[in-house]
N, C-alpha and C. Protein backbone atom coordinates (compact mmCIF):
# COMPACT_ATOMS: atom_id res chain seq x y z
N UNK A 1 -7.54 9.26 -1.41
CA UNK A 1 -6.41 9.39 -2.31
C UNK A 1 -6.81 8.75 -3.63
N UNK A 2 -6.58 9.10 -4.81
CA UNK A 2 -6.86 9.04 -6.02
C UNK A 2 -5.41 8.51 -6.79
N UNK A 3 -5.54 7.49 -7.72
CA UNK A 3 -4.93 7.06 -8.12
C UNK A 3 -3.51 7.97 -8.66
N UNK A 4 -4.11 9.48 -9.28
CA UNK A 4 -3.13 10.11 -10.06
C UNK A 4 -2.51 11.21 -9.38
N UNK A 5 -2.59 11.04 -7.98
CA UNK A 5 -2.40 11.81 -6.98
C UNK A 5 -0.74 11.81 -7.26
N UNK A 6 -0.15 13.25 -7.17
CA UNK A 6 1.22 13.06 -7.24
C UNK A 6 1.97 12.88 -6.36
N UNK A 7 1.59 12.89 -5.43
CA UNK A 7 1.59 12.84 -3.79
C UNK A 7 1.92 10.97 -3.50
N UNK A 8 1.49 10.01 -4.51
CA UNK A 8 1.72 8.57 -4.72
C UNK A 8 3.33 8.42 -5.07
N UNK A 9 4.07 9.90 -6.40
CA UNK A 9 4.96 9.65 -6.98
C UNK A 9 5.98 9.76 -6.16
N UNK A 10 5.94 10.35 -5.03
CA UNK A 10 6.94 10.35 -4.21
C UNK A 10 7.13 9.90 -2.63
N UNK A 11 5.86 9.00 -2.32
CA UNK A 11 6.03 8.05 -1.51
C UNK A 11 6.69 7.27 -1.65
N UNK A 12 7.40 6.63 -0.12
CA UNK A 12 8.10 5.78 -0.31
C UNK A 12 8.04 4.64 0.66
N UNK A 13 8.11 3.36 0.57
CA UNK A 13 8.57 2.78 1.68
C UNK A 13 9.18 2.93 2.60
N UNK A 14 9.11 3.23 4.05
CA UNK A 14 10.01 3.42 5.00
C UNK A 14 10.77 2.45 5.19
N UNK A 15 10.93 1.18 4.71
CA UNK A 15 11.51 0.40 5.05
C UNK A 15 12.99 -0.33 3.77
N UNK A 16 12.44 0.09 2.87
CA UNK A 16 12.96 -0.40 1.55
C UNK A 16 13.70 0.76 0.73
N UNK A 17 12.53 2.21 0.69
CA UNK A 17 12.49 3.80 0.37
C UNK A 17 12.03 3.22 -1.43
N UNK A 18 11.77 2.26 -1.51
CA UNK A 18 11.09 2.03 -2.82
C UNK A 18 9.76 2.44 -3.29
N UNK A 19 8.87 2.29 -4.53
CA UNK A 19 7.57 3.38 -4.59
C UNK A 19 6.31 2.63 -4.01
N UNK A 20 5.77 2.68 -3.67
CA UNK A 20 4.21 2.04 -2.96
C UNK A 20 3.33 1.87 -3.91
N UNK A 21 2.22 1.52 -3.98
CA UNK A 21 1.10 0.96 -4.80
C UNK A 21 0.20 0.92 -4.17
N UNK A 22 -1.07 2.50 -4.86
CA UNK A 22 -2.43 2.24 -3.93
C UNK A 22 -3.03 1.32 -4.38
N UNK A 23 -3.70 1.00 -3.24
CA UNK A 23 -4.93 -0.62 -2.89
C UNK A 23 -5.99 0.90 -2.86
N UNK A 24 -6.94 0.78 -3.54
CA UNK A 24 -8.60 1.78 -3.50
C UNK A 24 -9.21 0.41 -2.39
N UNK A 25 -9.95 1.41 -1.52
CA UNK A 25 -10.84 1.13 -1.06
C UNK A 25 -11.90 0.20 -1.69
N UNK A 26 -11.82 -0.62 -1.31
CA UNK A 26 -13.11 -2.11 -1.61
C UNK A 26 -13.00 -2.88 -0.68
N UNK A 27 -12.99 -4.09 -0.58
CA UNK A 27 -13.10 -5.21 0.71
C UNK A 27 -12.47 -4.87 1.52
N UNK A 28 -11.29 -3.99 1.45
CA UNK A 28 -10.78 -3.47 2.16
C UNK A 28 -10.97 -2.01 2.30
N UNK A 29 -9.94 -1.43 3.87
CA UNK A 29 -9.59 0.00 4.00
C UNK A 29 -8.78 0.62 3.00
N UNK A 30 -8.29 1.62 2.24
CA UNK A 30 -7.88 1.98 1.30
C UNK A 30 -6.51 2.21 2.06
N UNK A 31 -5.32 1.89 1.55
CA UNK A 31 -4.08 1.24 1.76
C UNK A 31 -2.90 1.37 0.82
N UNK A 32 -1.21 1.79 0.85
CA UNK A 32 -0.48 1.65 0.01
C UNK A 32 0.39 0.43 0.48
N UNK A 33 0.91 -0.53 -0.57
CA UNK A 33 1.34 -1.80 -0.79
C UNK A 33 2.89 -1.74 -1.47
N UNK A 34 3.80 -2.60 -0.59
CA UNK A 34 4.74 -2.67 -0.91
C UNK A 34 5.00 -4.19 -1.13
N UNK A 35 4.85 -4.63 -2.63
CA UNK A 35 5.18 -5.90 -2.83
C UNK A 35 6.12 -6.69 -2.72
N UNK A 36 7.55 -6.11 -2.84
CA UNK A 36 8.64 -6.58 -2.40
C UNK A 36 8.77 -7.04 -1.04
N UNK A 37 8.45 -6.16 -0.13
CA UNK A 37 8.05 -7.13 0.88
C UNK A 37 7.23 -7.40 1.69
N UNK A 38 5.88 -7.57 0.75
CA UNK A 38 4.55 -7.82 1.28
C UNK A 38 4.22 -6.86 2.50
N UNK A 39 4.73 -5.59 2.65
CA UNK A 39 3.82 -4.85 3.49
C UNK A 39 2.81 -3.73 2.96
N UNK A 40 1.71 -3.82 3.63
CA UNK A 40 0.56 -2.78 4.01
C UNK A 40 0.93 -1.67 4.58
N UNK A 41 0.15 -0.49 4.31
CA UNK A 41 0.49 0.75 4.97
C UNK A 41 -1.39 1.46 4.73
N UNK A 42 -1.60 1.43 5.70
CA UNK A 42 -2.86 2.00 6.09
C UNK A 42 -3.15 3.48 5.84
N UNK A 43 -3.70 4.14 5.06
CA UNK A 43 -4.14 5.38 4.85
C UNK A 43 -5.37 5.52 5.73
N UNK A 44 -5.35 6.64 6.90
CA UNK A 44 -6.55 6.89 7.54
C UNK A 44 -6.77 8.14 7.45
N UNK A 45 -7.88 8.46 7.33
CA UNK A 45 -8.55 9.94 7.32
C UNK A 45 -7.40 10.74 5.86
N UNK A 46 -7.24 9.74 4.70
CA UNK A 46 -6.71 10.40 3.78
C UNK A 46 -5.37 10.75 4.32
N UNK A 47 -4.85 10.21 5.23
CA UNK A 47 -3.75 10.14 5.70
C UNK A 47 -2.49 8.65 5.03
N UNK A 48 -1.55 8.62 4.43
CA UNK A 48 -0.43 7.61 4.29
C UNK A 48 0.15 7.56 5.98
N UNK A 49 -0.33 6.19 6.73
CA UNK A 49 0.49 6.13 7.81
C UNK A 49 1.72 5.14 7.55
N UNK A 50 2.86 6.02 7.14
CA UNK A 50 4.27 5.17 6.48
C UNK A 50 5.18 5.19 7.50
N UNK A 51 5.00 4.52 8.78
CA UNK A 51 6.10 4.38 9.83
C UNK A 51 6.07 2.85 9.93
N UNK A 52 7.58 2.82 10.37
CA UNK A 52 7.77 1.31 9.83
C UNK A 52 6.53 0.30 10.87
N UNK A 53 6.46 0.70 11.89
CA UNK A 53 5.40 -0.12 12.72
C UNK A 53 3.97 0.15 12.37
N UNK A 54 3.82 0.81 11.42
CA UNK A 54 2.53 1.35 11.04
C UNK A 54 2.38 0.21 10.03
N UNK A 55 2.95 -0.79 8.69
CA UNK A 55 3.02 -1.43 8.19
C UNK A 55 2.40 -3.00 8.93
N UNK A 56 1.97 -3.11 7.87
CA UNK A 56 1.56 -4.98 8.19
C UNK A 56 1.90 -5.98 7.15
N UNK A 57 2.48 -6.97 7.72
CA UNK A 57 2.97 -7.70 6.77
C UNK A 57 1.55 -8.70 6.49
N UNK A 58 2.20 -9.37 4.84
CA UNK A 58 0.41 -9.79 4.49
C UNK A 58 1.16 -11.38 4.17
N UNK A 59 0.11 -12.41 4.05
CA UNK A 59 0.15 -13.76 4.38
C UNK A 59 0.25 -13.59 2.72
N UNK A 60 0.98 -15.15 2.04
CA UNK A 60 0.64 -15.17 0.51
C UNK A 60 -0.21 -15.48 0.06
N UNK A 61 -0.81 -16.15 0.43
CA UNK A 61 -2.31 -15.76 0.05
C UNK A 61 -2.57 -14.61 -0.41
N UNK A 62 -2.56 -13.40 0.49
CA UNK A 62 -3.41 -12.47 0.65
C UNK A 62 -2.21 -11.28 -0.57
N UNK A 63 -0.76 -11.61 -0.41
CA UNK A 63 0.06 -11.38 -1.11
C UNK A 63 -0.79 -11.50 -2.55
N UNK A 64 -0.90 -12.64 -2.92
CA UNK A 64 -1.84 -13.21 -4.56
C UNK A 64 -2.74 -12.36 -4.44
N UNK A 65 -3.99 -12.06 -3.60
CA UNK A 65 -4.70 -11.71 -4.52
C UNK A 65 -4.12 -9.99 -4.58
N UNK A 66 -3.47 -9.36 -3.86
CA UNK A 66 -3.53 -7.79 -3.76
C UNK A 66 -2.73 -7.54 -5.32
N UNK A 67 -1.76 -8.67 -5.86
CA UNK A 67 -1.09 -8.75 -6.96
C UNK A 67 -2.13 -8.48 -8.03
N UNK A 68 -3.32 -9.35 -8.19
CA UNK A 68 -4.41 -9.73 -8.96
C UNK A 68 -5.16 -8.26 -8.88
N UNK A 69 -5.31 -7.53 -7.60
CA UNK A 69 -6.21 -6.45 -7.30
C UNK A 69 -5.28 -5.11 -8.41
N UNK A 70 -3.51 -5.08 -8.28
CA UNK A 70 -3.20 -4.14 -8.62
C UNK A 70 -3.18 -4.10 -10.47
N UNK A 71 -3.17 -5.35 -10.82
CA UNK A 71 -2.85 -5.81 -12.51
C UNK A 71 -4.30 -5.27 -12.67
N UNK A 72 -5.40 -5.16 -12.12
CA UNK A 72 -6.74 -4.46 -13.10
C UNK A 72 -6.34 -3.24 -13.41
């Protein structure tokens, strides 16, 4: 998935229905991010897996840096 994918503009949180934020592939698996409430959503095989148990919630720590990852 590519940043300008329009397919981003109308994802949503399953949990919130607010907009997501791709994480690109680097240290990590490539992933959409819901900061409001720190969950992960795993894209596999170019797949958005957006079911609410499909989500992982992230430590603050890890909250900081994905903040830091999306401001570049």
């Amino acid at each position: 998935m590519n940043p300008d994918d329009p397919l981003l503009k109308i994802l949503a949180c399953p949990l919130d229905k607010g907009p997501l934020h791709l994480l690109p592939a680097g240290d990590d698996h490539e992933a959409l991010y819901n900061p409001r409430l720190r969950r992960r959503y795993p894209i596999v095989d170019g797949i958005p897996q957006l079911l609410p148990t499909s989500g992982e919630q992230v430590s603050e720590d890890e909250h900081e840096r994905l903040l830091k990852r999306l401001a570049r």
